[in-house]
Protein backbone atom coordinates (compact mmCIF):
# COMPACT_ATOMS: atom_id res chain seq x y z
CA UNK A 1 -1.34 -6.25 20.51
CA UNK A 2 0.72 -5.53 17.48
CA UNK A 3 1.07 -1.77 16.53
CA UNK A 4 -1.17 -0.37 13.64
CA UNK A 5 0.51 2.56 11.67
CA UNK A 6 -2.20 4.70 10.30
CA UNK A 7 -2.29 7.40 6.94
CA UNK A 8 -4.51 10.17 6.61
CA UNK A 9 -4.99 10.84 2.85
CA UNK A 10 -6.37 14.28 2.20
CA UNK A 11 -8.45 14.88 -0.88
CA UNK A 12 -8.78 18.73 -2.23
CA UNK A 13 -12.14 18.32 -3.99
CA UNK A 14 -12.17 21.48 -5.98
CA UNK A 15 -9.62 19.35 -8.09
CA UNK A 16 -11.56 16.59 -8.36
CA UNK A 17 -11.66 16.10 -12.61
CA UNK A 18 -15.30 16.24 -13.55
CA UNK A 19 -16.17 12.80 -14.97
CA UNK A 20 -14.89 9.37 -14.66
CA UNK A 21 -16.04 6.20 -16.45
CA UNK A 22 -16.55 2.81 -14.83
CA UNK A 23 -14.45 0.48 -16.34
CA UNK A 24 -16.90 -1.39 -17.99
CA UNK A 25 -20.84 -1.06 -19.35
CA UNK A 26 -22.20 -3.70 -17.33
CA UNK A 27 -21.25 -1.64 -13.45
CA UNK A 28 -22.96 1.04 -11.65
CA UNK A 29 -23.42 3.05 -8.90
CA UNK A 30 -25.97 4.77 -7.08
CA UNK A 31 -26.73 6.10 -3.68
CA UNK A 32 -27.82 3.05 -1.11
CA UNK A 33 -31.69 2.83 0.22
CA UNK A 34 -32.76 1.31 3.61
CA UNK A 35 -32.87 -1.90 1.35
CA UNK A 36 -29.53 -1.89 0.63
CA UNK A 37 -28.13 -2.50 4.22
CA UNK A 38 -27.79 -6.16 3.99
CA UNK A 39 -26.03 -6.21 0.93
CA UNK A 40 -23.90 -3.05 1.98
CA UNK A 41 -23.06 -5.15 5.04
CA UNK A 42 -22.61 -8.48 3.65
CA UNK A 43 -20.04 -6.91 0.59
CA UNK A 44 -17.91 -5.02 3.87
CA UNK A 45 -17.93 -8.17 5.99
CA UNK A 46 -16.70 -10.14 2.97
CA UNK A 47 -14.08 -7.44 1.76
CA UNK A 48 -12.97 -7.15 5.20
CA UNK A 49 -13.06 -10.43 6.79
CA UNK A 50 -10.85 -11.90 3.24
CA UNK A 51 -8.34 -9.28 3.35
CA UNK A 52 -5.44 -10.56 5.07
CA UNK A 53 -3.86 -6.98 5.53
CA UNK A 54 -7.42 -5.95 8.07
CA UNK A 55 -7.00 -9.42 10.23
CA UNK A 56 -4.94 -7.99 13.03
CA UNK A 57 -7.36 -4.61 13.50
CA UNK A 58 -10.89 -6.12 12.27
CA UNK A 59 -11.67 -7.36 15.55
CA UNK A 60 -11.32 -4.03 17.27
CA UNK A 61 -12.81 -2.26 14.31
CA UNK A 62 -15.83 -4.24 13.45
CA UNK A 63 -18.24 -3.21 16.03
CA UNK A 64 -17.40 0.40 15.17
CA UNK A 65 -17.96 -0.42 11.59
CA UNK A 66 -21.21 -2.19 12.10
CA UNK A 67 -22.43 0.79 14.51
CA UNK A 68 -21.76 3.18 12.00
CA UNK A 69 -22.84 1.03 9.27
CA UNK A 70 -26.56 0.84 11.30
CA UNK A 71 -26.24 4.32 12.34
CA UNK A 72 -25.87 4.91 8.26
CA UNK A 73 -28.95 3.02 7.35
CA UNK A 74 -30.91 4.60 9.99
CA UNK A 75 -31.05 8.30 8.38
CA UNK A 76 -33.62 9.53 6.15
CA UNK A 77 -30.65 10.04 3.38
CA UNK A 78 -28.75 7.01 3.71
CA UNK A 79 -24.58 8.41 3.56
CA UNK A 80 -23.44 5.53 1.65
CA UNK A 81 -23.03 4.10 -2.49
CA UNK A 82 -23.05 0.73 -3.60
CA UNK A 83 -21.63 -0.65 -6.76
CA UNK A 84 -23.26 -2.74 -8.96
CA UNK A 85 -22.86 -5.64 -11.40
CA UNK A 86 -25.82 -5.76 -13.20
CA UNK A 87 -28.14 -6.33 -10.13
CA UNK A 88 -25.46 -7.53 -8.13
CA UNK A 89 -23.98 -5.60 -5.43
CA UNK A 90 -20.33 -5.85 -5.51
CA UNK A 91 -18.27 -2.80 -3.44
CA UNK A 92 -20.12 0.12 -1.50
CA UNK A 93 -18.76 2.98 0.64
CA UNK A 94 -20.26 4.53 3.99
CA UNK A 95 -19.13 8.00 3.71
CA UNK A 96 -19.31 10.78 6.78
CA UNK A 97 -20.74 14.47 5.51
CA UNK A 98 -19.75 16.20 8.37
CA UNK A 99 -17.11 18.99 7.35
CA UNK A 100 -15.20 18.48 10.36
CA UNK A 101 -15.01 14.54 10.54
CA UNK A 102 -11.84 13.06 10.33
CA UNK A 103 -12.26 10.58 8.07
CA UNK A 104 -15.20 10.74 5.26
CA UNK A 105 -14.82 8.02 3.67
CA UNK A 106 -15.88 5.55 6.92
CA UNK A 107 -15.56 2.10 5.33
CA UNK A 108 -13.50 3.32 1.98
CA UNK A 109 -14.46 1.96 -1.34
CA UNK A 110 -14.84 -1.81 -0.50
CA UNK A 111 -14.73 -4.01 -3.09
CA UNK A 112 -15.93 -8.37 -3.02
CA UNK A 113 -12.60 -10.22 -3.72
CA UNK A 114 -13.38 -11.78 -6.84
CA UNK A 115 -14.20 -8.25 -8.08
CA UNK A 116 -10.61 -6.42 -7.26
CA UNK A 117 -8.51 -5.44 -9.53
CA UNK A 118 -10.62 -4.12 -11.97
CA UNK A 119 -10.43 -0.41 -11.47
CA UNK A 120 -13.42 -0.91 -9.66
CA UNK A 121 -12.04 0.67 -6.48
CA UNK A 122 -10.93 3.54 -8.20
CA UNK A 123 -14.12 4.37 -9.53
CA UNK A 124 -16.12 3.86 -6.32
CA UNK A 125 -13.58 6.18 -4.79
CA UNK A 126 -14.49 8.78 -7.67
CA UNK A 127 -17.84 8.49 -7.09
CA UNK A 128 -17.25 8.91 -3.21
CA UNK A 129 -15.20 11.59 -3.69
CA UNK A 130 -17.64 13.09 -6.11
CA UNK A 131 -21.00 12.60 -3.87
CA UNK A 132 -18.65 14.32 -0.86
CA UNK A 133 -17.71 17.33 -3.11
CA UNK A 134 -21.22 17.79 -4.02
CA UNK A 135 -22.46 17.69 -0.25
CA UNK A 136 -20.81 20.62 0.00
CA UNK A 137 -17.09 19.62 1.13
CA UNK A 138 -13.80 21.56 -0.41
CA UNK A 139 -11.67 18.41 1.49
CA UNK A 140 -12.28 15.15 2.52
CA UNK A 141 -9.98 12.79 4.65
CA UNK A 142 -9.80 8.71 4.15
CA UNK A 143 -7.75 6.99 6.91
CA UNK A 144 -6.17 3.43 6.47
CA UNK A 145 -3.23 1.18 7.82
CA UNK A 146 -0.42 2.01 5.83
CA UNK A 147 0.72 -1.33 5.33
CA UNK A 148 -2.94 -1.97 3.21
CA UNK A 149 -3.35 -2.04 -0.46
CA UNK A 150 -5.95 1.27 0.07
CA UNK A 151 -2.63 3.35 1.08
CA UNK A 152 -0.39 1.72 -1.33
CA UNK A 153 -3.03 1.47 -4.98
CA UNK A 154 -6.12 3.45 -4.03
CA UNK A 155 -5.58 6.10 -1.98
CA UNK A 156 -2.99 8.48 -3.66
CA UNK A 157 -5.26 8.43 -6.46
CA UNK A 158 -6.90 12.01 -7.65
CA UNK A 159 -3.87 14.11 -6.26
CA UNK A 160 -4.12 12.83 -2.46
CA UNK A 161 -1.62 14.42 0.25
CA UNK A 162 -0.79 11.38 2.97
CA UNK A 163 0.31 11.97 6.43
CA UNK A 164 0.40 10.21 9.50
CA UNK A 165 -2.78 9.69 11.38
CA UNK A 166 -2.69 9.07 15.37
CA UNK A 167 -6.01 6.89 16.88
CA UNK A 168 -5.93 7.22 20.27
CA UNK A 169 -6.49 3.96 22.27
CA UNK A 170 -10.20 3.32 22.86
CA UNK A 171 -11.25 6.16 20.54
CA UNK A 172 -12.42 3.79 17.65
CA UNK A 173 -14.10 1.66 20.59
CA UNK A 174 -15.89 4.81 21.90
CA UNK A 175 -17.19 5.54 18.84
CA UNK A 176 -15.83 9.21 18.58
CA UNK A 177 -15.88 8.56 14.64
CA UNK A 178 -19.60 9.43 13.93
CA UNK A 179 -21.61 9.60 11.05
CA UNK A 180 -24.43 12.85 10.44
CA UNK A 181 -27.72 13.82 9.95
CA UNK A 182 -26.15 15.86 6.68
CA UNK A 183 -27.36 14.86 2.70
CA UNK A 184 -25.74 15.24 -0.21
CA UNK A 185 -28.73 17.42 -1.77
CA UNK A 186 -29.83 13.67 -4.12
CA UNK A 187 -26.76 13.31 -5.82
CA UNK A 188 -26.96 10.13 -8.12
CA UNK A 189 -23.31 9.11 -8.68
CA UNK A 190 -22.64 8.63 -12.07
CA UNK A 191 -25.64 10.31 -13.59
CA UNK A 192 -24.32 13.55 -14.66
């Protein structure tokens, strides 16, 4: 099995600048609904599963990602945004509101390949930042392989700190990364 090097970036969201566009008029985003999980699931299996830097660890992540991605969809405030192209669903995030998680940002900001490079990322990682500040949160953690393009484009954005992040064997398996019961008091990204 090959070695995975991992990053912690580490966001201080009391620096978090106030407003940031989408790149252009025609994309949104919004909290997910119950209704959402299929789309949130197909855009993170497609993001995923066409991302040659995620082949070696995807099949040891992806049942942890789909059991958090259920466990997500299964609370009464659903911890997760989508992005939209007109009615199209084209990146989401599954985010983690517990204050002592280790990573909040569960799935990152994942975006449909023919969508990247667009500043799209960016601005779902705003608005995941954002909906995490306003749960409550003065700092939230996103973890990634430091060879992917999240730790070398996406992640230092909005004044980031890096460091090395240690995943013990059979911790991912075991699902010690959890998501909670906690809200994010209705936030609606991007309606300010």
């Amino acid at each position: 099995m090959k070695l995975v090097r991992w990053l912690r970036y580490t966001w201080q969201l009391g620096k978090l600048p106030e407003a940031r566009a989408l790149p252009e008029a025609q994309y949104s985003v919004r909290g997910a609904v119950r209704a959402d999980a299929q789309s949130v699931h197909d855009v993170l299996v497609s993001a995923f599963t066409l991302d040659s830097d995620w082949n070696d660890t995807l099949h040891s992540l992806r049942d942890v990602f789909e059991a958090q991605i259920e466990a997500a969809f299964d609370q009464k405030v659903v911890p997760a945004l989508i992005l939209l192209r007109g009615t199209r669903v084209v990146g989401a995030s599954v985010l983690d509101f517990d204050p002592e998680a280790g990573n909040h940002l569960i799935t990152g900001p994942a975006i449909v390949n023919e969508y990247r490079n667009r500043g799209l990322g960016a601005a779902l990682l705003f608005e995941s930042l954002r909906a995490l500040r306003d749960s409550g949160l003065t700092q939230a953690h996103g973890v990634t392989k430091d060879n992917a393009p999240t730790a070398k484009f996406l992640y230092p954005k909005f004044d980031s700190v890096s460091s090395a992040y240690e995943i013990a064997p059979g911790t991912m398996a075991a699902g010690t990364h959890r998501l909670t019961q906690r809200t994010y008091a209705g936030h609606q990204p991007g309606k300010d």
